[in-house]
PDB file of N, CA and C in Angstrom:
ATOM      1  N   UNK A   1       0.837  -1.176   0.000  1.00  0.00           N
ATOM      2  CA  UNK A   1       0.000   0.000   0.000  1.00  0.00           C
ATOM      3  C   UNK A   1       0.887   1.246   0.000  1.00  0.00           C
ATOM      4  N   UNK A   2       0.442   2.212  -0.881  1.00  0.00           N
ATOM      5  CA  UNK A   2       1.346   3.435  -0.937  1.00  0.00           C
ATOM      6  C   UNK A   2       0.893   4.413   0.391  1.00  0.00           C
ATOM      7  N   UNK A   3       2.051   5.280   0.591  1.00  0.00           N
ATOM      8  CA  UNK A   3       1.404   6.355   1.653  1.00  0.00           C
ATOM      9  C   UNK A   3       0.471   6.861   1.297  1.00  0.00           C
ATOM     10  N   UNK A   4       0.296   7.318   0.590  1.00  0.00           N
ATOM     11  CA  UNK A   4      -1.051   8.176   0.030  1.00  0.00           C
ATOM     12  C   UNK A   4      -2.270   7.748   0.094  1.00  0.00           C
ATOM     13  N   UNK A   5      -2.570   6.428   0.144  1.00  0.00           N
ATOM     14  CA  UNK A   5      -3.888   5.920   0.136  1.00  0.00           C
ATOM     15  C   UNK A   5      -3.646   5.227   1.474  1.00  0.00           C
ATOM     16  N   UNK A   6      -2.625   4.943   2.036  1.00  0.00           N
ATOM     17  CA  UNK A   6      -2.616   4.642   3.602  1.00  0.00           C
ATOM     18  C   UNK A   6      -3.118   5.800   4.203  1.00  0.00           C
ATOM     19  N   UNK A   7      -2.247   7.397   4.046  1.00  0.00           N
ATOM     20  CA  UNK A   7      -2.842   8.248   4.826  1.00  0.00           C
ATOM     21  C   UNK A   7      -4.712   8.849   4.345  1.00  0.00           C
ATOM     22  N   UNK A   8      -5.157   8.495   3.340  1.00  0.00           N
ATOM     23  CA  UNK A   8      -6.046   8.605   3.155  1.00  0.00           C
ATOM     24  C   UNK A   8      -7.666   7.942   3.831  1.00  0.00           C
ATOM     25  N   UNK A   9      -6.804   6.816   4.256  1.00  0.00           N
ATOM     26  CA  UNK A   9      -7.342   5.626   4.807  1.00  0.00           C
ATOM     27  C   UNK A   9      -7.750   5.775   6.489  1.00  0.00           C
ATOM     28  N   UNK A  10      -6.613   6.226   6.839  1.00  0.00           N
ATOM     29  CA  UNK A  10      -6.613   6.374   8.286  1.00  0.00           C
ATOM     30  C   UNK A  10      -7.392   7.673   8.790  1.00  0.00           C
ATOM     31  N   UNK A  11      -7.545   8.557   7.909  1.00  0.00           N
ATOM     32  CA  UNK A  11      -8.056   9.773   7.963  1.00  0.00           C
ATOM     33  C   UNK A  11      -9.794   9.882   7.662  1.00  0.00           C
ATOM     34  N   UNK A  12      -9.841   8.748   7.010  1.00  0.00           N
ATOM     35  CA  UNK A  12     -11.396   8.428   6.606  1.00  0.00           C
ATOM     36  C   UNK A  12     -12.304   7.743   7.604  1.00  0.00           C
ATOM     37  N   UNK A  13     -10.844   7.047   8.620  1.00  0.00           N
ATOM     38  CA  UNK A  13     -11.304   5.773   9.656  1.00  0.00           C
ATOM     39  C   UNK A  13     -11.476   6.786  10.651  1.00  0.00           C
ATOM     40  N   UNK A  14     -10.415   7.237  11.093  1.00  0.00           N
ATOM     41  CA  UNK A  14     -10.801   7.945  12.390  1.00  0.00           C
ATOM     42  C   UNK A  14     -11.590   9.095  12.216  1.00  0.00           C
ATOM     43  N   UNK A  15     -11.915   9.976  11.297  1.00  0.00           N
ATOM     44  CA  UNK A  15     -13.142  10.978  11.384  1.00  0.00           C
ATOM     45  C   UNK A  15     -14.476  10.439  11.495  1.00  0.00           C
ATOM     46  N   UNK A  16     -14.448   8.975  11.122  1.00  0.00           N
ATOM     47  CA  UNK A  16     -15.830   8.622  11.355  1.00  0.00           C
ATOM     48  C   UNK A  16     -16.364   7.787  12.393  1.00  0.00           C
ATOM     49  N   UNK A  17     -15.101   8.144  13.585  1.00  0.00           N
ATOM     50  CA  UNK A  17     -15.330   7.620  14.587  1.00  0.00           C
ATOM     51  C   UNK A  17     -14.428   8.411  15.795  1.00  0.00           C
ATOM     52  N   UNK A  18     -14.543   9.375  15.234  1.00  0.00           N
ATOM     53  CA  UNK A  18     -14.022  10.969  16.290  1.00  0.00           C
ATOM     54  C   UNK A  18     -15.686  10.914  17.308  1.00  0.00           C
ATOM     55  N   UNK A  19     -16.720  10.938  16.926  1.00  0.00           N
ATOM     56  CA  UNK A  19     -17.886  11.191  17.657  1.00  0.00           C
ATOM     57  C   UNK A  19     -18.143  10.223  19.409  1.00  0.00           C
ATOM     58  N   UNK A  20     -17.296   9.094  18.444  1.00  0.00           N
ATOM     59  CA  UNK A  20     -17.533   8.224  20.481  1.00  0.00           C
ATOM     60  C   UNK A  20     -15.310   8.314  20.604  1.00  0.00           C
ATOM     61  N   UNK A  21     -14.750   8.864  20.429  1.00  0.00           N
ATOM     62  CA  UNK A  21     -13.744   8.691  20.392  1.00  0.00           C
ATOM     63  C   UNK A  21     -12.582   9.398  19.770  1.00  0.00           C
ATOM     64  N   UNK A  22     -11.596  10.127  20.415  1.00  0.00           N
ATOM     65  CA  UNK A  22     -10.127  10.872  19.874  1.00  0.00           C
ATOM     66  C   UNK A  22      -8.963   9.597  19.656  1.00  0.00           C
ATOM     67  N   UNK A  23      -8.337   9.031  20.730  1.00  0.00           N
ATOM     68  CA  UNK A  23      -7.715   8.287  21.069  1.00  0.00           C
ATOM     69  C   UNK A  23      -7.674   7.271  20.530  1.00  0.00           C
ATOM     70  N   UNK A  24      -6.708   6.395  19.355  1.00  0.00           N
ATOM     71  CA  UNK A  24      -6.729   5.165  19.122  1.00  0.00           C
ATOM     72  C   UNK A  24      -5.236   4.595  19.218  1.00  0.00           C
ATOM     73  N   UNK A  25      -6.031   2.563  19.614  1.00  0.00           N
ATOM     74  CA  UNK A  25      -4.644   2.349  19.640  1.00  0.00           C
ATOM     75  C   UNK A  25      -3.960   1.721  18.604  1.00  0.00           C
ATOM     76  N   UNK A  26      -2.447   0.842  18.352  1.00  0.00           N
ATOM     77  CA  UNK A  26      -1.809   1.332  17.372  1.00  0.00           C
ATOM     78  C   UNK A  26      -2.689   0.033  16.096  1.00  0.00           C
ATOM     79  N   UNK A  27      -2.805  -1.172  17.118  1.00  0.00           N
ATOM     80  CA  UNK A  27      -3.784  -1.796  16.525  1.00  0.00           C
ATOM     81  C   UNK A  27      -4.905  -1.567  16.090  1.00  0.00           C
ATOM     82  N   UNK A  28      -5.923  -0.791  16.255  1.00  0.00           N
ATOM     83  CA  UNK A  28      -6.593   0.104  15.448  1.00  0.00           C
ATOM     84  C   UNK A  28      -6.396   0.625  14.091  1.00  0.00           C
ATOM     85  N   UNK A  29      -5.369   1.330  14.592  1.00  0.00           N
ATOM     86  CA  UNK A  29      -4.846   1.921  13.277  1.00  0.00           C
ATOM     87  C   UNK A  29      -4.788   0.906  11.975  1.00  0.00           C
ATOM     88  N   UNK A  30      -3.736  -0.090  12.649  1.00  0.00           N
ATOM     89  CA  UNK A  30      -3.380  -1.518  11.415  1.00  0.00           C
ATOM     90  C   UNK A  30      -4.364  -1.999  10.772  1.00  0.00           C
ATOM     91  N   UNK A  31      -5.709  -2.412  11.666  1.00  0.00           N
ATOM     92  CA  UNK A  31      -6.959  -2.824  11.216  1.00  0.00           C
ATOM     93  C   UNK A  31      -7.289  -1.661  10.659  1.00  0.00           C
ATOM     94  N   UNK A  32      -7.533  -0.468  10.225  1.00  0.00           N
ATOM     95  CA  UNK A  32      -7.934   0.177   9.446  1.00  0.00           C
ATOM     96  C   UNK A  32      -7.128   0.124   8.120  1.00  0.00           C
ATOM     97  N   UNK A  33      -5.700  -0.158   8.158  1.00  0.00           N
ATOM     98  CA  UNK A  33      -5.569  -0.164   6.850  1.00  0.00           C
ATOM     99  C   UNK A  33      -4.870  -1.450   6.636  1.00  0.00           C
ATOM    100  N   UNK A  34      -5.843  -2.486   7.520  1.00  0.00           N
ATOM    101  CA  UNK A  34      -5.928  -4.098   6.516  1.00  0.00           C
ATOM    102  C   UNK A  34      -4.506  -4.678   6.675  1.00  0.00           C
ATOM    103  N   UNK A  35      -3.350  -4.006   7.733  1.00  0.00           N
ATOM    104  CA  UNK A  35      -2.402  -4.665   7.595  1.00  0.00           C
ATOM    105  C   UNK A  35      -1.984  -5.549   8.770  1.00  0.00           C
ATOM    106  N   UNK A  36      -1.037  -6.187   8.750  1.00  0.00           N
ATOM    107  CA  UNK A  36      -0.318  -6.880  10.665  1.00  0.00           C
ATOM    108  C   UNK A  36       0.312  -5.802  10.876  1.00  0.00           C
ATOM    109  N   UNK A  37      -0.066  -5.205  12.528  1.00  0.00           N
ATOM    110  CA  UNK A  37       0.818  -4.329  12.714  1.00  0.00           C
ATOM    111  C   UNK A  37       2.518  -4.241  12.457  1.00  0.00           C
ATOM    112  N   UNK A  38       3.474  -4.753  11.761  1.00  0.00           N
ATOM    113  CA  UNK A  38       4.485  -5.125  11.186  1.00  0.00           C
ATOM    114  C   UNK A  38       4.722  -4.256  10.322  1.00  0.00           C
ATOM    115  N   UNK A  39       3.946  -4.279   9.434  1.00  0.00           N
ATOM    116  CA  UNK A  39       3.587  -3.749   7.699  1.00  0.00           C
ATOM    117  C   UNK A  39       3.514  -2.675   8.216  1.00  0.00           C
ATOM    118  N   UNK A  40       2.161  -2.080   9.061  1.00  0.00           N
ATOM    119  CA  UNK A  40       2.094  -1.016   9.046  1.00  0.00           C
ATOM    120  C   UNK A  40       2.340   0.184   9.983  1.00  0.00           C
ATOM    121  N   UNK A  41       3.521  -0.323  10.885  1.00  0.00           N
ATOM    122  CA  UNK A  41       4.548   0.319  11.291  1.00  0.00           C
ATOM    123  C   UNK A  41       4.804   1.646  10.809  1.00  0.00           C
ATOM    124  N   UNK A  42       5.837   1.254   9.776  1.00  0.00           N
ATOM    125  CA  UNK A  42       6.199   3.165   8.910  1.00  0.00           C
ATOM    126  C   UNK A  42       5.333   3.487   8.553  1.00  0.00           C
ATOM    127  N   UNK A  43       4.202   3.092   8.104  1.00  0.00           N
ATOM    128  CA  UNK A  43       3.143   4.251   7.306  1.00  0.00           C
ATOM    129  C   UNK A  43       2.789   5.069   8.705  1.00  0.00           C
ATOM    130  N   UNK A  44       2.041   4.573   9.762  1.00  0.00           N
ATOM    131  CA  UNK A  44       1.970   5.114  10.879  1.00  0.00           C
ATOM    132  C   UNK A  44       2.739   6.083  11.574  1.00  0.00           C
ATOM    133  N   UNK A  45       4.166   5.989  11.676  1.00  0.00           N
ATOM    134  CA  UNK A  45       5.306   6.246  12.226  1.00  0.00           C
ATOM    135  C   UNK A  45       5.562   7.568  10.877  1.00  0.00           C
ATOM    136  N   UNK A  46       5.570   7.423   9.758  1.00  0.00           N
ATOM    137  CA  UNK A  46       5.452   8.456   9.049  1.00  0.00           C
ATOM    138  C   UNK A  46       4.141   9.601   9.454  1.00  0.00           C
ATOM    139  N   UNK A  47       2.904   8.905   9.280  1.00  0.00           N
ATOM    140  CA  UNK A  47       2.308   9.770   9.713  1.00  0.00           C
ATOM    141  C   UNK A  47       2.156  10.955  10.606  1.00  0.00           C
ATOM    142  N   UNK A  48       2.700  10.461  11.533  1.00  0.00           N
ATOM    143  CA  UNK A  48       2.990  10.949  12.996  1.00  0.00           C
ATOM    144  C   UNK A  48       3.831  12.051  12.702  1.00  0.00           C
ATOM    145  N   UNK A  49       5.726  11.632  12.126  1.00  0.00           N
ATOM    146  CA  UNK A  49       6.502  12.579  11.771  1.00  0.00           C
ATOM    147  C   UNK A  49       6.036  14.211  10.628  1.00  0.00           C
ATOM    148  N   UNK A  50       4.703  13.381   9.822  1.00  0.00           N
ATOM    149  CA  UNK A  50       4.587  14.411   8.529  1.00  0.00           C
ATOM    150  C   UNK A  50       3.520  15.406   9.849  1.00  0.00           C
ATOM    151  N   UNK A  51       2.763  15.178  10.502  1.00  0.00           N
ATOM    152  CA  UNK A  51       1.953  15.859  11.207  1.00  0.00           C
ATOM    153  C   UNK A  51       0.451  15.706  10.885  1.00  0.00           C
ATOM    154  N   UNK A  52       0.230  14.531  10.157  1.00  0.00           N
ATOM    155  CA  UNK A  52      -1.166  14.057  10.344  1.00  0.00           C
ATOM    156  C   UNK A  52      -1.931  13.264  11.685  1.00  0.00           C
ATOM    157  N   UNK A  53      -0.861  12.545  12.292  1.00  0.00           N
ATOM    158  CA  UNK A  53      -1.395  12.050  13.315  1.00  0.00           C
ATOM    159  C   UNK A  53      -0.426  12.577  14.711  1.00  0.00           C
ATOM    160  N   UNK A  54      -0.815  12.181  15.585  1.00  0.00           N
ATOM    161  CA  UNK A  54      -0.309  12.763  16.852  1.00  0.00           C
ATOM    162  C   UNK A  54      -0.068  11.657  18.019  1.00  0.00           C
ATOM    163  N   UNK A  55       1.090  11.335  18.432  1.00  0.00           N
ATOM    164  CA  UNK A  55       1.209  10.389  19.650  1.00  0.00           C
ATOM    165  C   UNK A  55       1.017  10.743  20.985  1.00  0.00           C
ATOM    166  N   UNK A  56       0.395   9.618  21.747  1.00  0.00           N
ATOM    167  CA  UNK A  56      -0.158  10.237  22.685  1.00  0.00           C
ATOM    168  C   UNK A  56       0.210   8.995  23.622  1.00  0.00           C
ATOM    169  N   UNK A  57       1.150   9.742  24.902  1.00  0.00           N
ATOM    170  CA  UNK A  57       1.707   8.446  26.186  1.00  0.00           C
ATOM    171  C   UNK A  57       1.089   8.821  26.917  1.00  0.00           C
ATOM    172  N   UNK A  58       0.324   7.731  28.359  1.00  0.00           N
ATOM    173  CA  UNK A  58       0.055   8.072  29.760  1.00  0.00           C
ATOM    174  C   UNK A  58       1.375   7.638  30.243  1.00  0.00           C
ATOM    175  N   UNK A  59       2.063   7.203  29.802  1.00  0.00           N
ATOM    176  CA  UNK A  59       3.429   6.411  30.380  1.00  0.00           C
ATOM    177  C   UNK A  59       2.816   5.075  30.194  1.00  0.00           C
ATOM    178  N   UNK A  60       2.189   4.098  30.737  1.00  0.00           N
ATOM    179  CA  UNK A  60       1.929   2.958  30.601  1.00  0.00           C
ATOM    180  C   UNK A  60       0.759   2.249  29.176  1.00  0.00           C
ATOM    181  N   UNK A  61       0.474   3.301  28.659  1.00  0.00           N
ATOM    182  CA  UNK A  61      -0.488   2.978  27.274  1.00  0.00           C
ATOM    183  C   UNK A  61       0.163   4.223  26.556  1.00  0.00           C
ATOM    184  N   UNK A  62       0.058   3.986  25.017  1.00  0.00           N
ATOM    185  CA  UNK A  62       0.441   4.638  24.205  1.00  0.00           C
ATOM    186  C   UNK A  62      -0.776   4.650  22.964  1.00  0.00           C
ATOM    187  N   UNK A  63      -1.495   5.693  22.517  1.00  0.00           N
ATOM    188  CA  UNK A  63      -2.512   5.890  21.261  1.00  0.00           C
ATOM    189  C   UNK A  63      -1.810   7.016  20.565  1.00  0.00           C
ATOM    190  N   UNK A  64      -2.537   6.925  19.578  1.00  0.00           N
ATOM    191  CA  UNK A  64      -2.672   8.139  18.358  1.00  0.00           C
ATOM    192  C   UNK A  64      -4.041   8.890  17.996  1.00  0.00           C
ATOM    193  N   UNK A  65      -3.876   9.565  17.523  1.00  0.00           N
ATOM    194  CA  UNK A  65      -5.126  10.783  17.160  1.00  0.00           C
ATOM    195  C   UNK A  65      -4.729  11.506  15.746  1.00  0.00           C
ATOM    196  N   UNK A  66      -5.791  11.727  15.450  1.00  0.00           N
ATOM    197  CA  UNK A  66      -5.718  12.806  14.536  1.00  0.00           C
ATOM    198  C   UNK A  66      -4.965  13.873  14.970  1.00  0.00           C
ATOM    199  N   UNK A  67      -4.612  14.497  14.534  1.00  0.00           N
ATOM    200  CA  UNK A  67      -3.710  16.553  15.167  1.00  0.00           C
ATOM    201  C   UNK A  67      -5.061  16.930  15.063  1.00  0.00           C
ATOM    202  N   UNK A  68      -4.690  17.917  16.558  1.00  0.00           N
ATOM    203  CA  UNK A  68      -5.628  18.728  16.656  1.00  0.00           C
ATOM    204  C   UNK A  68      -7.117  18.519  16.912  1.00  0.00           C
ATOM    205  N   UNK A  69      -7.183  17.007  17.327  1.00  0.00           N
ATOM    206  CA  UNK A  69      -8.437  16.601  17.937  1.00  0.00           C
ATOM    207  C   UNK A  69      -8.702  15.876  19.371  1.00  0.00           C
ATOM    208  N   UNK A  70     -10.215  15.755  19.991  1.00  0.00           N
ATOM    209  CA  UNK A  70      -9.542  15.692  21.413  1.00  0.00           C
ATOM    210  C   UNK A  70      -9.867  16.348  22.344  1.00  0.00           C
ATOM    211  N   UNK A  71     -10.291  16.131  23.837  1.00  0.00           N
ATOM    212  CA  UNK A  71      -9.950  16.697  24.846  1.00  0.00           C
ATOM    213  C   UNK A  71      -8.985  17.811  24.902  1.00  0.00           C
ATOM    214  N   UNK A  72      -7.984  16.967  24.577  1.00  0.00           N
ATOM    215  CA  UNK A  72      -6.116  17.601  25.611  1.00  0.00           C
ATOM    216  C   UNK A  72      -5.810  18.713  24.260  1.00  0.00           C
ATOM    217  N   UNK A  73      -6.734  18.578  22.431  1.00  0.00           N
ATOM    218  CA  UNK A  73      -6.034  19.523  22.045  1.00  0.00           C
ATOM    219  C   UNK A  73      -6.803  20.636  22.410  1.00  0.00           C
ATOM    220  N   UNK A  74      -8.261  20.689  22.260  1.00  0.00           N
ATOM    221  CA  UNK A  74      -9.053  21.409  22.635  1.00  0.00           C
ATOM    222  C   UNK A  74      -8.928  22.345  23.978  1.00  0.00           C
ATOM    223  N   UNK A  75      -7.964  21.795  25.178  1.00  0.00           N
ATOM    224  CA  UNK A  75      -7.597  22.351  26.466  1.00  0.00           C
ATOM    225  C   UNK A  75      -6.418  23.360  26.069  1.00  0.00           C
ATOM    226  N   UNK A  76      -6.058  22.536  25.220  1.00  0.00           N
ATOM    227  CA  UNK A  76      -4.502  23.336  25.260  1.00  0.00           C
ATOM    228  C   UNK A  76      -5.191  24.420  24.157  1.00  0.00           C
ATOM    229  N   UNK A  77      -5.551  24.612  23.416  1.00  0.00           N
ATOM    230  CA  UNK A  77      -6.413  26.183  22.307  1.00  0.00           C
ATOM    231  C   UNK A  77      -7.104  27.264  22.926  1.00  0.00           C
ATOM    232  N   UNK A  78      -7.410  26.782  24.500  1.00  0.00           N
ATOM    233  CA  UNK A  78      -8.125  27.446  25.416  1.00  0.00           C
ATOM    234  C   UNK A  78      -7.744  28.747  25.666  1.00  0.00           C
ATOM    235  N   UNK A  79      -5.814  28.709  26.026  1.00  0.00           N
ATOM    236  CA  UNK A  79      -5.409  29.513  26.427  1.00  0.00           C
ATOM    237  C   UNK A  79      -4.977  30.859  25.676  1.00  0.00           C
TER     238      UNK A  79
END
């Protein structure tokens, strides 16, 4: 799968499920674009670097998000 229709993919998945949910995890992600998390490692990991998606640690769990969606981005625009 090329980036382009990977990031297209992930962007289609999580807006249509921003309404019960910001936060996904990385397995999520993979199942959205049909791969073993293995495969779809760098597309993800790219994502993140280009600024489509956003990583997110409590220290003991790790998700992703869209940029700029969210609780924590919405808190932080406040100011």
């Amino acid at each position: 799968m090329e980036y382009a229709e990977a990031k297209a993919k992930i962007i289609e998945g999580l807006t249509k499920k921003l309404k019960t949910k910001s936060k996904f995890y990385f397995n999520d992600l993979s199942e959205i674009l049909e791969m073993k998390p293995r495969e779809a490692k760098k597309l993800i990991n790219d994502m993140v670097a280009d600024g489509t998606l956003e990583y997110w640690s409590s220290g003991s769990t790790s998700m992703y998000g869209l940029t700029g969606t969210g609780k924590q981005a919405a808190a932080e625009h406040e100011d």
